[in-house]
Protein backbone atom coordinates (compact mmCIF):
# COMPACT_ATOMS: atom_id res chain seq x y z
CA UNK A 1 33.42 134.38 60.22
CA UNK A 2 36.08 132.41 61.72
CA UNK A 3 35.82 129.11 64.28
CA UNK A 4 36.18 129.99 67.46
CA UNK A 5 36.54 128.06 70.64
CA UNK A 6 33.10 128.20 71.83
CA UNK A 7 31.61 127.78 68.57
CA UNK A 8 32.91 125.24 67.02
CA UNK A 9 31.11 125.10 63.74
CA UNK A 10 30.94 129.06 63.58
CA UNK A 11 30.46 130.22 59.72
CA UNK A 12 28.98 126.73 58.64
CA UNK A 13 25.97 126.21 57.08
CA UNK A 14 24.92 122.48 57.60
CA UNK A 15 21.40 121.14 55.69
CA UNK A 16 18.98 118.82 57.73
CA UNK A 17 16.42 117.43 55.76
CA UNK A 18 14.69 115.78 58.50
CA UNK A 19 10.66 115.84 57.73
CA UNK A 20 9.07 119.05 58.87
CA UNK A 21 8.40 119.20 62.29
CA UNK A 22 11.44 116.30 63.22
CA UNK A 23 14.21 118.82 62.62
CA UNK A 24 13.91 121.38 65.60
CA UNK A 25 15.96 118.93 67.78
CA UNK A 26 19.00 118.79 65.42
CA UNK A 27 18.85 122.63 64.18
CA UNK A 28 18.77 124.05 67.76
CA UNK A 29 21.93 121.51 68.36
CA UNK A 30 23.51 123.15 65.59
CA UNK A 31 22.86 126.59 65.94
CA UNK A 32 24.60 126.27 69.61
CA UNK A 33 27.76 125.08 68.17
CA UNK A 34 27.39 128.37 65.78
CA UNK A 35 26.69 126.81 62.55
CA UNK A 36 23.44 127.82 60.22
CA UNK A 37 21.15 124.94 59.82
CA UNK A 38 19.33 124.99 56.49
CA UNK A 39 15.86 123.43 56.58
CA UNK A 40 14.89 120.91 53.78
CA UNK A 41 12.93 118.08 54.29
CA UNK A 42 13.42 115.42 51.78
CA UNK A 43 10.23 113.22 53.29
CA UNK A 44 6.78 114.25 54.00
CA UNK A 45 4.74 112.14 56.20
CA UNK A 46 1.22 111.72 55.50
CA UNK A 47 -1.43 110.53 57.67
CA UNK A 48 -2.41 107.13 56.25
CA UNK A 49 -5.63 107.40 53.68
CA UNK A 50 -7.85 104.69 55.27
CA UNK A 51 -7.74 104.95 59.09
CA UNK A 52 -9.94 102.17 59.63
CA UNK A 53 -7.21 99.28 59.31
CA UNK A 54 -5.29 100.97 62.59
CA UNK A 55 -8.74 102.06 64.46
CA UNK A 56 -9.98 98.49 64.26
CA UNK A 57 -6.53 97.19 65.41
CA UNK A 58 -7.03 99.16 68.80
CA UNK A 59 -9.31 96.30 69.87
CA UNK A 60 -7.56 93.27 68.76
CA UNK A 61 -4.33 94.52 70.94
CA UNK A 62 -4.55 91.94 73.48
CA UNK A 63 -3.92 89.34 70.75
CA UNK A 64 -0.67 89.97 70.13
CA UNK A 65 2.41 88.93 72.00
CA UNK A 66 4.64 91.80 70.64
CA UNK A 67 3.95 95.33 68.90
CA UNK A 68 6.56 96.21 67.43
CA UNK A 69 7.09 100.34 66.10
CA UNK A 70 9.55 100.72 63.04
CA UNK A 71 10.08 104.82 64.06
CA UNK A 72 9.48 107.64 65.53
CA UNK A 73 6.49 108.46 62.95
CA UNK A 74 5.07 104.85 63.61
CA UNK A 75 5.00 105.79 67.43
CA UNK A 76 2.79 109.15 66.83
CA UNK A 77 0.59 108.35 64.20
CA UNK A 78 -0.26 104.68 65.78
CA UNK A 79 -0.75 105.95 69.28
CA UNK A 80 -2.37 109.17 68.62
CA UNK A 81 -5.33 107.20 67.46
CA UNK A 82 -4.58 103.98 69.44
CA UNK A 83 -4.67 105.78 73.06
CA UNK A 84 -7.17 107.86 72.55
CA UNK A 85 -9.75 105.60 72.31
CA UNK A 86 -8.12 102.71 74.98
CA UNK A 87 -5.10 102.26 77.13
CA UNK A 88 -2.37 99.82 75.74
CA UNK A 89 -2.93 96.36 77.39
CA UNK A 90 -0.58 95.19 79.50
CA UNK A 91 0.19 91.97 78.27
CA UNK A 92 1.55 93.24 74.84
CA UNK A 93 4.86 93.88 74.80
CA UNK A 94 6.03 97.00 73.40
CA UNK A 95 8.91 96.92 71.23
CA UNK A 96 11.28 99.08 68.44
CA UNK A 97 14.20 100.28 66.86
CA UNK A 98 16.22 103.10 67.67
CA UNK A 99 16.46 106.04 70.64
CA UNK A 100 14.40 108.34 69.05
CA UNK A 101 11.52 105.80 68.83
CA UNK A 102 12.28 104.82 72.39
CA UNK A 103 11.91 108.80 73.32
CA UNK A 104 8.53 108.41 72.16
CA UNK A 105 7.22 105.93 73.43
CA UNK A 106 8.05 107.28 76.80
CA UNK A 107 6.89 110.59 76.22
CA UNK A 108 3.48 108.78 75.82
CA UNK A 109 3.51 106.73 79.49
CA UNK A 110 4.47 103.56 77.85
CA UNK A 111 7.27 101.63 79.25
CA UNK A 112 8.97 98.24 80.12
CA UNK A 113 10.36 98.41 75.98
CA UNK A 114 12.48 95.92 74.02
CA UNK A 115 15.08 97.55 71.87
CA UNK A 116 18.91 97.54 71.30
CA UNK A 117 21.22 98.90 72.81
CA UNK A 118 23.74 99.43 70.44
CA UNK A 119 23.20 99.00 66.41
CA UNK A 120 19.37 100.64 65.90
CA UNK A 121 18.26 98.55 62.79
CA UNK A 122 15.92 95.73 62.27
CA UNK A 123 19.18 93.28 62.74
CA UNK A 124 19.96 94.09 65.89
CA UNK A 125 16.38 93.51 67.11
CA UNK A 126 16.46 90.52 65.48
CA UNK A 127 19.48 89.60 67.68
CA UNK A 128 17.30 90.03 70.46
CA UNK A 129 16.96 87.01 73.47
CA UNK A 130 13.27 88.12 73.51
CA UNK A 131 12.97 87.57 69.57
CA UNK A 132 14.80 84.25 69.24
CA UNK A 133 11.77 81.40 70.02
CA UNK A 134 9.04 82.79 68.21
CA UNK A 135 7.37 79.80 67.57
CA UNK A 136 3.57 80.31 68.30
CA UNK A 137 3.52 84.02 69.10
CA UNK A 138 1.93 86.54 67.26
CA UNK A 139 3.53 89.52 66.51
CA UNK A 140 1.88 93.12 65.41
CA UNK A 141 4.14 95.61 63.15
CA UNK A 142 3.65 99.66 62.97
CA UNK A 143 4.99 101.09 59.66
CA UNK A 144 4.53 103.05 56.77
CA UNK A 145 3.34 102.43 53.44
CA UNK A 146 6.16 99.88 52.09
CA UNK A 147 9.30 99.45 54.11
CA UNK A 148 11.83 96.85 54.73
CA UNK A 149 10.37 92.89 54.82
CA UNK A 150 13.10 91.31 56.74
CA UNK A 151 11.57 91.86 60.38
CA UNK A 152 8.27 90.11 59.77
CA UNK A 153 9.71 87.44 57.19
CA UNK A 154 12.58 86.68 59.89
CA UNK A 155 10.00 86.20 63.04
CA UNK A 156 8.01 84.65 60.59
CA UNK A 157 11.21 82.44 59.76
CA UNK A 158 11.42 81.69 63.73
CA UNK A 159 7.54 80.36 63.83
CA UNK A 160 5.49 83.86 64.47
CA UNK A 161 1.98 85.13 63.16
CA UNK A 162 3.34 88.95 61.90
CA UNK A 163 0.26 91.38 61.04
CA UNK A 164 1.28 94.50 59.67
CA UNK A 165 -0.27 97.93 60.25
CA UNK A 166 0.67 100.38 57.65
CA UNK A 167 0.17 104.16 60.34
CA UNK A 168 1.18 107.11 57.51
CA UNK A 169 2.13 107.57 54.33
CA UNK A 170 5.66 108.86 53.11
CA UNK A 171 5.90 111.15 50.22
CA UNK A 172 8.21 113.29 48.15
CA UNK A 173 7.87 117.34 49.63
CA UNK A 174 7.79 119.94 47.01
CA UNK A 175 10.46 122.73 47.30
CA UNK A 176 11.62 125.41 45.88
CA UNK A 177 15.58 124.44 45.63
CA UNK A 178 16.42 127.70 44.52
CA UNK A 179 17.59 129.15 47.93
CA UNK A 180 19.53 126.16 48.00
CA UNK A 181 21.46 126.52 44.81
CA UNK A 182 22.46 129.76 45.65
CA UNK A 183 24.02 128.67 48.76
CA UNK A 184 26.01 126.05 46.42
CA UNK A 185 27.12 128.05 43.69
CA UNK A 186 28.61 130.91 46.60
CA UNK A 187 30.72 127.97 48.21
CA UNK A 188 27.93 128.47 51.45
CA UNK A 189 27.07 125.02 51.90
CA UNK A 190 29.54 123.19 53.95
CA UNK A 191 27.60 120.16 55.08
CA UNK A 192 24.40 117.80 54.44
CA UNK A 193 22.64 115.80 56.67
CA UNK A 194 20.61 112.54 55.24
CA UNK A 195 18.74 110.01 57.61
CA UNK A 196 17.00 107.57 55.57
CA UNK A 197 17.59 105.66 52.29
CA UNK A 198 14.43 107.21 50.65
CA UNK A 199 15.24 110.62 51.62
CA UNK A 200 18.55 110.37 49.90
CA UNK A 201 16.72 109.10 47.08
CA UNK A 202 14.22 111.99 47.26
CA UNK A 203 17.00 114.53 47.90
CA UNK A 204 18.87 113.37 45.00
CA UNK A 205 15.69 113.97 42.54
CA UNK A 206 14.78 117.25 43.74
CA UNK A 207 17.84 119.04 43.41
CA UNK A 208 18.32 118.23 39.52
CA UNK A 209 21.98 117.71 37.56
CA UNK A 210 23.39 120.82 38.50
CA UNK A 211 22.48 120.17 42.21
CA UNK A 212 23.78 116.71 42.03
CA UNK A 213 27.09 117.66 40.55
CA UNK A 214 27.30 119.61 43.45
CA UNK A 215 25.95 117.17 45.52
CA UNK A 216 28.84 114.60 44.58
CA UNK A 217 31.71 117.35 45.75
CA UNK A 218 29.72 117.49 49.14
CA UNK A 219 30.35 116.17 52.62
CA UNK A 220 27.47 114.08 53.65
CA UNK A 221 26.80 112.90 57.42
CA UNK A 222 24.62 109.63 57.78
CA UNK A 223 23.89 107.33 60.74
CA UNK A 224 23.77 103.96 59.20
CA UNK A 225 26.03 101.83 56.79
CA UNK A 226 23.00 101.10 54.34
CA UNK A 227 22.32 105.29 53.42
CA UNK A 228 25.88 104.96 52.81
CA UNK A 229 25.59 102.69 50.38
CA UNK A 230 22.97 104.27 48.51
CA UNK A 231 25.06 107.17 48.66
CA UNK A 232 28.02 105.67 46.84
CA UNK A 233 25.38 104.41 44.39
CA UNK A 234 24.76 107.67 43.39
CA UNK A 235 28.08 108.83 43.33
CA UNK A 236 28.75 110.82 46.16
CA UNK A 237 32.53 111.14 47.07
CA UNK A 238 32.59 112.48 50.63
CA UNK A 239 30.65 109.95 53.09
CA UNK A 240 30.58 109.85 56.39
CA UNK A 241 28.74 107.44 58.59
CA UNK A 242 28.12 108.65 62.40
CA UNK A 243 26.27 107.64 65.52
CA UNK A 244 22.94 107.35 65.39
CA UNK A 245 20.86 110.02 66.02
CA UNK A 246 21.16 113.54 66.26
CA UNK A 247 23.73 113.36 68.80
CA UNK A 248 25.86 110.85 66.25
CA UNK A 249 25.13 113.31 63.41
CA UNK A 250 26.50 116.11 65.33
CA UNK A 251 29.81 114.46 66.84
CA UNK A 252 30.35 113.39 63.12
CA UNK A 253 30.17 117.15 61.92
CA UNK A 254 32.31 118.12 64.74
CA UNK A 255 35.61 115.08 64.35
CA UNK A 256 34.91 116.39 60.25
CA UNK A 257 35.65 119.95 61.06
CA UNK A 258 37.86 119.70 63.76
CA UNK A 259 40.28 117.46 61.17
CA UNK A 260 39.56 117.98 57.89
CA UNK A 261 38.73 121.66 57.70
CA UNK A 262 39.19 123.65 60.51
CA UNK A 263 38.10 127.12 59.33
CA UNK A 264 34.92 127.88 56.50
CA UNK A 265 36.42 129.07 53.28
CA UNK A 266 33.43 131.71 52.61
């Protein structure tokens, strides 16, 4: 198949290894620019094995000056439970990272939200007006199991009380990569799509030598500077980071194509 005007990745096939059920969004985006999106998520996320920690926390809300949701996943798992059982209080202020997070929260009646315009990491909130004189509030974090420290050690830093609530569990899918080598070894896979550090890691496990020599010859399409990193860590030689998003993924694939290789080779 060859490129044409209206489809503008026609003939590619571009993986997204966004967690089952998170990648309909980008693979319907795809598939109208003409490209085949291959589904394989790299991260599986887990409801949390212990609800009680997050069920007691729907009482204590009014506590808290700030709630602050690390993702998307934080937002559904935390207010699945949370709002089913109470309304959010109005004098907690609802903050995050990141317009897929912000989508959420919407789509479940909350509003008046804190985030940054535009870098979506735990920096830029921290370069927040809001965030700066902390001294004396108390501050409630949604996460998974582990994550990133600097947040709540930085508002701690600035003179907060952080609590964390761990919402879901992430974990390493098991997958048969086999369809997926065979797409490699015919020259069919033009593209890869990683959004998080740990799915890279995860990624880069599953697929075994052979699919990380591959791997390394690969163009990959990330949204922030730090999967990048980890990226050229492992070795990989073709690295692009986009927008964030889906929308950032997708204008990266497109300037890619557009200039490095107009027309599929297969």
């Amino acid at each position: 198949m060859t490129v044409v005007a209206d489809q503008p990745l026609g003939g590619r096939h571009i993986l997204v290894t966004r967690p089952a059920g998170q990648a309909s969004h980008l693979a319907e985006a795809l598939t109208r620019l003409g490209a085949t999106p291959v589904l394989f998520p790299v991260l599986a996320i887990l409801d949390v094995e212990n609800l009680q920690p997050l069920l007691g926390m729907a009482t204590r809300l009014e506590e808290f000056d700030f709630a602050i949701f690390i993702s998307p996943n934080a937002v559904c798992k935390t207010l699945d439970q949370i709002l089913a059982r109470r309304a959010w209080p109005e004098k907690t202020r609802i903050a995050t990272i990141g317009k897929s997070s912000e989508a959420e929260l919407t789509r479940y009646g909350l509003g008046n939200i804190l985030a940054p315009k535009d870098r979506f990491d735990s920096e830029a909130l921290l370069e927040l007006f809001e965030l700066q004189d902390m001294q004396g509030r108390k501050v409630l974090i949604f996460r998974g199991d582990g994550g990133r420290e600097l947040l709540g050690d930085s508002l701690t830093a600035r003179g907060a009380k952080v609590e964390y609530v761990e919402c879901y569990r992430r974990a390493k899918p098991e997958h048969d990569v086999d369809p997926l080598m065979r797409l490699w070894s015919n020259g069919q896979l033009d593209a890869i799509t990683l959004t998080s550090s740990e799915g890279l890691r995860n990624f880069h496990e599953m697929i075994g030598k052979l699919g990380q020599s591959w791997l390394r010859k690969t163009p990959v399409f990330v949204p922030h500077a730090r999967i990048a990193a980890g990226a050229y860590e492992l070795g990989l030689a073709q690295v692009a980071v986009t927008g964030p998003g889906d929308d950032g993924l997708i204008s990266g694939l497109l300037q890619h194509f557009r200039t490095h290789d107009p027309q599929p080779s297969h």
